[in-house]
Protein backbone atom coordinates (compact mmCIF):
# COMPACT_ATOMS: atom_id res chain seq x y z
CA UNK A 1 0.00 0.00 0.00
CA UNK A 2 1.43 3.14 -1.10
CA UNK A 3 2.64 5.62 1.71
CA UNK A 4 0.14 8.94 0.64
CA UNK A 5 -2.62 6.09 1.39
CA UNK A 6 -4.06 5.82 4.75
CA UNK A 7 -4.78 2.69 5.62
CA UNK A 8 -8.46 1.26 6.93
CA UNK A 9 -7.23 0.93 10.21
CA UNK A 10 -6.26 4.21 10.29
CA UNK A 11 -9.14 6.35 8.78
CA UNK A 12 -12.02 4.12 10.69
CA UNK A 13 -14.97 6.09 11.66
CA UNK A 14 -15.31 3.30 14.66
CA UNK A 15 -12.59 4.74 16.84
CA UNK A 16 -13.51 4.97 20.34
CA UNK A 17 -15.90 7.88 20.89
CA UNK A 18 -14.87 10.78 23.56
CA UNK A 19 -17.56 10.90 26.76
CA UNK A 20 -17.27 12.97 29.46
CA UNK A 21 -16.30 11.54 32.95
CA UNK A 22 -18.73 13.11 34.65
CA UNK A 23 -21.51 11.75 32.70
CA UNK A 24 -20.37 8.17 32.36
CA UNK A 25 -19.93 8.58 36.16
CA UNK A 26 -23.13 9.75 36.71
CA UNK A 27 -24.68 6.71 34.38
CA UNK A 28 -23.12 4.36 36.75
CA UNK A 29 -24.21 5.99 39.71
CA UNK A 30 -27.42 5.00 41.00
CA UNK A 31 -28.86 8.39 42.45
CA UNK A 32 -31.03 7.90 45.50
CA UNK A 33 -34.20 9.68 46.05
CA UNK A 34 -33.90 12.49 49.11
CA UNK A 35 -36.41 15.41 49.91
CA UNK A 36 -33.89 17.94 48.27
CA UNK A 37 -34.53 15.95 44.82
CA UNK A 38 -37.93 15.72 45.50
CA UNK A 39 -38.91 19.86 46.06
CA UNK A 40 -36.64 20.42 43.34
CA UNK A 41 -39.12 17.83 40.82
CA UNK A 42 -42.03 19.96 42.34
CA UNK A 43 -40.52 23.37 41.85
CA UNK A 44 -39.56 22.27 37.88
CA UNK A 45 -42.74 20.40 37.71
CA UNK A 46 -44.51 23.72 38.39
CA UNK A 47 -42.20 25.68 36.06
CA UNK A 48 -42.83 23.47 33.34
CA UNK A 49 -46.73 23.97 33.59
CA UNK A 50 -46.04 27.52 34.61
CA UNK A 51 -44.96 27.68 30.69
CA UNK A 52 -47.26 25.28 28.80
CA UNK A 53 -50.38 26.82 30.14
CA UNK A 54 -49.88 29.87 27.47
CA UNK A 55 -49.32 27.31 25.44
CA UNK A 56 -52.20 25.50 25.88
CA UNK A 57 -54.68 28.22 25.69
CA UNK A 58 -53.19 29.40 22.26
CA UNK A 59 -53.44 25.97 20.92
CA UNK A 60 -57.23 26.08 22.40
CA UNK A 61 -57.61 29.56 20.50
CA UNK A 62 -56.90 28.67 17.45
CA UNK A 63 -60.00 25.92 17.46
CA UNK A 64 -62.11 28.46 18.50
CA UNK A 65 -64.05 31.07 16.12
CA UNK A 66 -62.92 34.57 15.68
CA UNK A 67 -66.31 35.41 17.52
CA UNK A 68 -65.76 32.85 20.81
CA UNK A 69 -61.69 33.88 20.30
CA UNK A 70 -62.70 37.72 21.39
CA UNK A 71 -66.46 36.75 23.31
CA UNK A 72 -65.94 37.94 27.79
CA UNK A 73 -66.11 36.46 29.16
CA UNK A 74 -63.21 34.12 28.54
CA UNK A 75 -63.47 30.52 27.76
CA UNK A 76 -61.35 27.42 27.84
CA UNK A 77 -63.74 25.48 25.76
CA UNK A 78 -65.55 26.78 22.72
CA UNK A 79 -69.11 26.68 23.13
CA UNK A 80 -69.90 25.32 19.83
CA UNK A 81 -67.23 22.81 20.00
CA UNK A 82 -63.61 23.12 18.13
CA UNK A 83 -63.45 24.40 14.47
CA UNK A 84 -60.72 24.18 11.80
CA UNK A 85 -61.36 26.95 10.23
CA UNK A 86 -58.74 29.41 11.50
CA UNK A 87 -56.44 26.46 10.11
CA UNK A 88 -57.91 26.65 6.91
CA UNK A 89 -58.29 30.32 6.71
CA UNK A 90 -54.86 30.81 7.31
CA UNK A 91 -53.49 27.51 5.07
CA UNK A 92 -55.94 29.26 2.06
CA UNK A 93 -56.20 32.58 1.92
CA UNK A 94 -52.82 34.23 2.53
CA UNK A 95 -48.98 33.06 1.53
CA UNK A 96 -48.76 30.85 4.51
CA UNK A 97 -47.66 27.92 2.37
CA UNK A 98 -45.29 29.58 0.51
CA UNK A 99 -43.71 31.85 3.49
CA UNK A 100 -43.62 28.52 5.08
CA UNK A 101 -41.22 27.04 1.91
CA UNK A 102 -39.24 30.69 2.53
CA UNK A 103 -38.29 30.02 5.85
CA UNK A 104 -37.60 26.00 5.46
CA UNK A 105 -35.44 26.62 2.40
CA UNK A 106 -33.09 29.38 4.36
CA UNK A 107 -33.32 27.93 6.86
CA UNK A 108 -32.06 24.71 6.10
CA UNK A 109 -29.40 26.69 3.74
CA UNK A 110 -28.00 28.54 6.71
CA UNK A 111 -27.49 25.61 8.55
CA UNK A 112 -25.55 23.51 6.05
CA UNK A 113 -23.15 26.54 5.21
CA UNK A 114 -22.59 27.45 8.73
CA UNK A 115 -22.22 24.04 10.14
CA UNK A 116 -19.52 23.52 7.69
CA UNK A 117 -17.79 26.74 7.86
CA UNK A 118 -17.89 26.92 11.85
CA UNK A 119 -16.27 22.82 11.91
CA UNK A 120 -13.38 23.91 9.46
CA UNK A 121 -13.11 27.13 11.24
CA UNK A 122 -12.89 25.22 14.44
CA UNK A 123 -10.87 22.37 13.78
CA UNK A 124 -8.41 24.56 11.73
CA UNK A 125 -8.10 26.72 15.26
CA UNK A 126 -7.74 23.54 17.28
CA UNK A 127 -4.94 22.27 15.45
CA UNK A 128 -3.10 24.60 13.21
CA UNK A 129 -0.82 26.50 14.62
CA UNK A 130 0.16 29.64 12.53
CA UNK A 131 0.42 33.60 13.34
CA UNK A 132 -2.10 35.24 14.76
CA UNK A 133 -3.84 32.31 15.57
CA UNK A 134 -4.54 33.15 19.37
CA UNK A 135 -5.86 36.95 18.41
CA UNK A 136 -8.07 35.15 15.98
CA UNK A 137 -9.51 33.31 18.78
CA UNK A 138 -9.63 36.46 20.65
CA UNK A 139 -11.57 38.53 17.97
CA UNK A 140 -14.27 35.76 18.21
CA UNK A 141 -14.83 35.38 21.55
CA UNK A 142 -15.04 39.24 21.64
CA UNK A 143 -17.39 39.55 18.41
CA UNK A 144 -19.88 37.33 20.23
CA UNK A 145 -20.64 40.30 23.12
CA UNK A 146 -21.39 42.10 20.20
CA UNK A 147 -25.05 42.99 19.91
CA UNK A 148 -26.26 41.80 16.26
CA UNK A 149 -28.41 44.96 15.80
CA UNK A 150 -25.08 47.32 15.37
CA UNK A 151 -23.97 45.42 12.39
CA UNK A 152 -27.93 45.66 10.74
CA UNK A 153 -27.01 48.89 8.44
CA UNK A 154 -23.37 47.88 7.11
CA UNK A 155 -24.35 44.58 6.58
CA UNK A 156 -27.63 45.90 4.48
CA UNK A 157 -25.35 48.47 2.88
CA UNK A 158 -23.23 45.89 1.42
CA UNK A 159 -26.60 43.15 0.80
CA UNK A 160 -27.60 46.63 -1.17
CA UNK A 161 -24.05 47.05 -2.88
CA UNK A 162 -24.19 43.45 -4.58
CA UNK A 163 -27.61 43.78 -5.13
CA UNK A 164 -28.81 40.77 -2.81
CA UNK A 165 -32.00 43.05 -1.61
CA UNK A 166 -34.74 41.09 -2.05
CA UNK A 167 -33.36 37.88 -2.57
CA UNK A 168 -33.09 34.38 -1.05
CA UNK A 169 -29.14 34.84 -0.53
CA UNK A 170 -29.99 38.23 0.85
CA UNK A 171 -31.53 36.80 3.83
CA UNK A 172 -29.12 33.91 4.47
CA UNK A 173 -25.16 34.92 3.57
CA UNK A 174 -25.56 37.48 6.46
CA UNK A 175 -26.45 34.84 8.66
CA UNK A 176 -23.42 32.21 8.00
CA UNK A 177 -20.74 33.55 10.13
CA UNK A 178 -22.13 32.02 13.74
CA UNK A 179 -18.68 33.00 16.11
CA UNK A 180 -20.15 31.24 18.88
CA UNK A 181 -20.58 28.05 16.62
CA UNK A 182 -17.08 28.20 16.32
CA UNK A 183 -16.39 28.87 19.51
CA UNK A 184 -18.35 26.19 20.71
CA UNK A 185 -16.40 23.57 17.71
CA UNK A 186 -13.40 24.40 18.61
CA UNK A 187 -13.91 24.00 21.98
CA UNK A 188 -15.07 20.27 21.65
CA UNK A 189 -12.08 19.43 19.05
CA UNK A 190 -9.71 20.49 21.60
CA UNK A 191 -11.04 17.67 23.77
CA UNK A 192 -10.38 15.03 21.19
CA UNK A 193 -7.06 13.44 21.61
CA UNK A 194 -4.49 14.02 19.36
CA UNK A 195 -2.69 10.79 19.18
CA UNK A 196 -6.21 9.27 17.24
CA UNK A 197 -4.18 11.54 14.41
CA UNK A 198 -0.83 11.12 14.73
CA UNK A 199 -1.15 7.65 12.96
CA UNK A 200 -2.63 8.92 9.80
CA UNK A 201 -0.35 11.84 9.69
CA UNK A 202 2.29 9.15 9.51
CA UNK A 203 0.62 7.28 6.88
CA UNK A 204 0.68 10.62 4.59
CA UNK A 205 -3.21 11.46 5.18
CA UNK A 206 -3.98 15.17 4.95
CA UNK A 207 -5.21 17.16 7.47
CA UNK A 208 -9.02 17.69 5.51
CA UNK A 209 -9.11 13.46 4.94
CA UNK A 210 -8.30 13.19 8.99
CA UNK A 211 -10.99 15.62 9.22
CA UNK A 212 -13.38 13.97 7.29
CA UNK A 213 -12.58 10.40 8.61
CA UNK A 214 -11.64 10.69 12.05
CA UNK A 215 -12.92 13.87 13.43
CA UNK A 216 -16.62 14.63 11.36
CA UNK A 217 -17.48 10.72 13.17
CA UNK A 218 -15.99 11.53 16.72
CA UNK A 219 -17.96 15.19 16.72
CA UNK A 220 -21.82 13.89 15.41
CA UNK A 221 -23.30 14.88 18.68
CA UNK A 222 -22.14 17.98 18.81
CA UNK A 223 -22.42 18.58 14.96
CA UNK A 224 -25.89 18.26 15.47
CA UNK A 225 -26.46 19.68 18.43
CA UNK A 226 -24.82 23.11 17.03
CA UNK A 227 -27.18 22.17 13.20
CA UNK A 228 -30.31 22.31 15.54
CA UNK A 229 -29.36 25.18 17.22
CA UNK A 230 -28.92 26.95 14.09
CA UNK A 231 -31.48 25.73 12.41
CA UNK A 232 -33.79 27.00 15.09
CA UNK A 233 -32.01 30.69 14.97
CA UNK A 234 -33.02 30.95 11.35
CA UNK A 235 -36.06 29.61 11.45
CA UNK A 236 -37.15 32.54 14.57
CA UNK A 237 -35.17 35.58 12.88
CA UNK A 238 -37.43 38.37 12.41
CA UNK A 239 -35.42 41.19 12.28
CA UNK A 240 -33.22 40.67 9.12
CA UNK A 241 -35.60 39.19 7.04
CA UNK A 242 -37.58 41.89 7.69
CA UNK A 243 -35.68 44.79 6.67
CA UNK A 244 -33.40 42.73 3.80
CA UNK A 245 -36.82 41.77 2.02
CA UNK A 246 -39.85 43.58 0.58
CA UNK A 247 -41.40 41.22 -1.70
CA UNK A 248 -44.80 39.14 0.05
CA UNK A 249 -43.43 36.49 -2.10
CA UNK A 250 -40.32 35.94 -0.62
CA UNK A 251 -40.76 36.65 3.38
CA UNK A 252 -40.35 34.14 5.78
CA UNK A 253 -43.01 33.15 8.05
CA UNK A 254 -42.09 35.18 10.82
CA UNK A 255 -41.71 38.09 8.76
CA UNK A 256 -45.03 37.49 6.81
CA UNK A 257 -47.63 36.65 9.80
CA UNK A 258 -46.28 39.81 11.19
CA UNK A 259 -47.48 41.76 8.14
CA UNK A 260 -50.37 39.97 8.04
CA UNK A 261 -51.53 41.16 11.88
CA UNK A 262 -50.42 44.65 10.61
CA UNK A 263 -52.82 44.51 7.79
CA UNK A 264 -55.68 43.06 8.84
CA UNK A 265 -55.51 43.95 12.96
CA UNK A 266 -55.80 41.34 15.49
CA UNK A 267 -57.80 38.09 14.50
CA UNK A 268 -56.83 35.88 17.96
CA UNK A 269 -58.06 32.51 16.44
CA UNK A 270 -56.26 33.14 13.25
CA UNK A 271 -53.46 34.81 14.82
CA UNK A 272 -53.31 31.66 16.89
CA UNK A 273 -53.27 29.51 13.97
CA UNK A 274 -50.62 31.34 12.55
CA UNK A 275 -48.45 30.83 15.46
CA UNK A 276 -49.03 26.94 16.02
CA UNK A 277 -48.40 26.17 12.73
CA UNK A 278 -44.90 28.76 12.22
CA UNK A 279 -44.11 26.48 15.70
CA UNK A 280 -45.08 22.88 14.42
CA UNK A 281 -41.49 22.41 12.12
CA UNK A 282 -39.80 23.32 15.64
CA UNK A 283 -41.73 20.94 17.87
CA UNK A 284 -41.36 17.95 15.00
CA UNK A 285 -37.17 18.68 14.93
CA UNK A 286 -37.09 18.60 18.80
CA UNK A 287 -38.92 15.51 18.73
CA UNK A 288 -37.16 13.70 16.58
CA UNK A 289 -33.60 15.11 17.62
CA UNK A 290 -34.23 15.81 21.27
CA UNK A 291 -31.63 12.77 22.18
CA UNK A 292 -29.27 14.22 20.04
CA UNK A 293 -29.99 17.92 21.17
CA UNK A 294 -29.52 16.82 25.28
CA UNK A 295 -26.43 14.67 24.38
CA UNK A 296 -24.90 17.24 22.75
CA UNK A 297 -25.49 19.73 25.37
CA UNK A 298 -24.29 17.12 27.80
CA UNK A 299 -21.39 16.04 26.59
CA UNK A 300 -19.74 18.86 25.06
CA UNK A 301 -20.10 21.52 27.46
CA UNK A 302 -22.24 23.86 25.66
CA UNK A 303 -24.30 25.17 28.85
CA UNK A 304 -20.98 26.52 30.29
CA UNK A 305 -19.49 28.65 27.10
């Protein structure tokens, strides 16, 4: 086998994933119940109902008709039993649908680019070493205390200067450059041994094949911890879609249920509707990923950056 070649052995994807101490410890551990464990399941239990019961009553709105939605006083229960038609209002007579297709599409484009410009970005300042390489690391730590609101008229300035106004790309190249997703990458590489390298370095791999090979399979949970995290961030952004986009046609669904309660005033049933289904993408990734989301939060430290 030639020398540039890595060998199998080498590049495997099954080497021995990296886990924290203190949660394998705490697997292990079998945790007793004591009164301090139990008032603190009471005190979340209440804080967790505390927060769906707004919840609850919008999802109970938006069955309702506009007339029960705005009737004192209040009720839990619609009189007349639950209606779709706030649903199908909403799904028919507006751009729902296609601000809907808006949001998923730069949404999901945001969160391929900057997943893979945050893991280069963060594996090249985990392992290169080079000049300037600790200011770098500096800058970005210090760019994330930076409020996102002073950079709105530059970065629309030069959106305006290559003519991006009103476009898909527009709305999504200003939202690629994540520091604290690099932050948080780098971060986790650093944790990853170095010697699972060394060998392939010997056999004449390059640094991207070791990062494709050994490093993109060691990193999954975090990878899509930080893809979920971004996704959601696109997904809610109001602000720059708003101001980077005039046309109905191409506003996201935040930015288009907002101009749609502008319009038309305040329909609660509809309004309602509006906001269960702009939240229904979210609550179908959490449940599918939510292993994958706590894991990743777990075992990379992501709570404590």
């Amino acid at each position: 086998m030639s020398a540039a070649t890595p060998t199998a052995t080498t590049l495997s994807p099954a080497v021995p994933s990296v886990k924290s101490p203190a949660l394998s410890t705490a697997g292990r551990r079998r945790r007793k119940t004591t009164p301090a464990r139990i008032v603190a399941f009471v005190i979340l239990a209440v804080l967790a109902l505390a927060w769906l019961i707004p919840v609850l009553w919008a999802v109970l709105t938006s069955f309702k008709t506009e007339a029960e939605a705005a009737a004192m006083p209040v009720s839990i229960i619609p009189d007349s039993g639950f209606t779709l038609k706030a649903y199908l209002n909403v799904l028919t007579e507006g751009l729902v649908p296609r601000w809907a297709w808006n949001s998923l599409l730069t949404s999901t484009l945001v969160t391929v680019i900057t997943v893979a410009i945050s893991a280069l970005a963060g594996y090249a300042l985990s392992r290169l070493k080079f000049a300037g390489r600790q200011m770098i690391i500096t800058l970005i730590v210090a760019s994330i205390m930076i409020p996102g609101q002073i950079l709105i008229v530059p970065l629309f300035n030069l959106m305006l200067s290559l003519n991006l106004v009103d476009t898909y790309w527009g709305i999504i190249l200003p939202q690629v450059v994540a520091a604290p997703m690099v932050f948080i990458l780098k971060k986790f590489f650093d944790q990853i041994p170095f010697e699972l390298e060394e060998a392939a370095l010997m056999d004449g791999a390059s640094r991207l094949r070791i990062f494709w090979s050994i490093v993109l399979p060691l990193s999954r949970p975090i990878l899509g911890a930080v893809a979920i995290f971004v996704f959601i961030g696109a997904w809610n952004n109001f602000l720059w879609p708003f101001i980077v986009v005039n046309d109905a046609s191409l506003m996201t669904l935040p930015t288009g249920l907002q101009t749609v309660i502008s319009a038309y005033g305040i329909q609660y049933a509809q309004n309602m509707a509006q906001a269960v289904l702009a939240a229904l993408p979210l609550i179908v990734v959490f449940m599918f990923f939510q292993r994958q989301i706590i894991k990743g939060v777990a075992t990379t430290g992501i709570a404590g950056t």
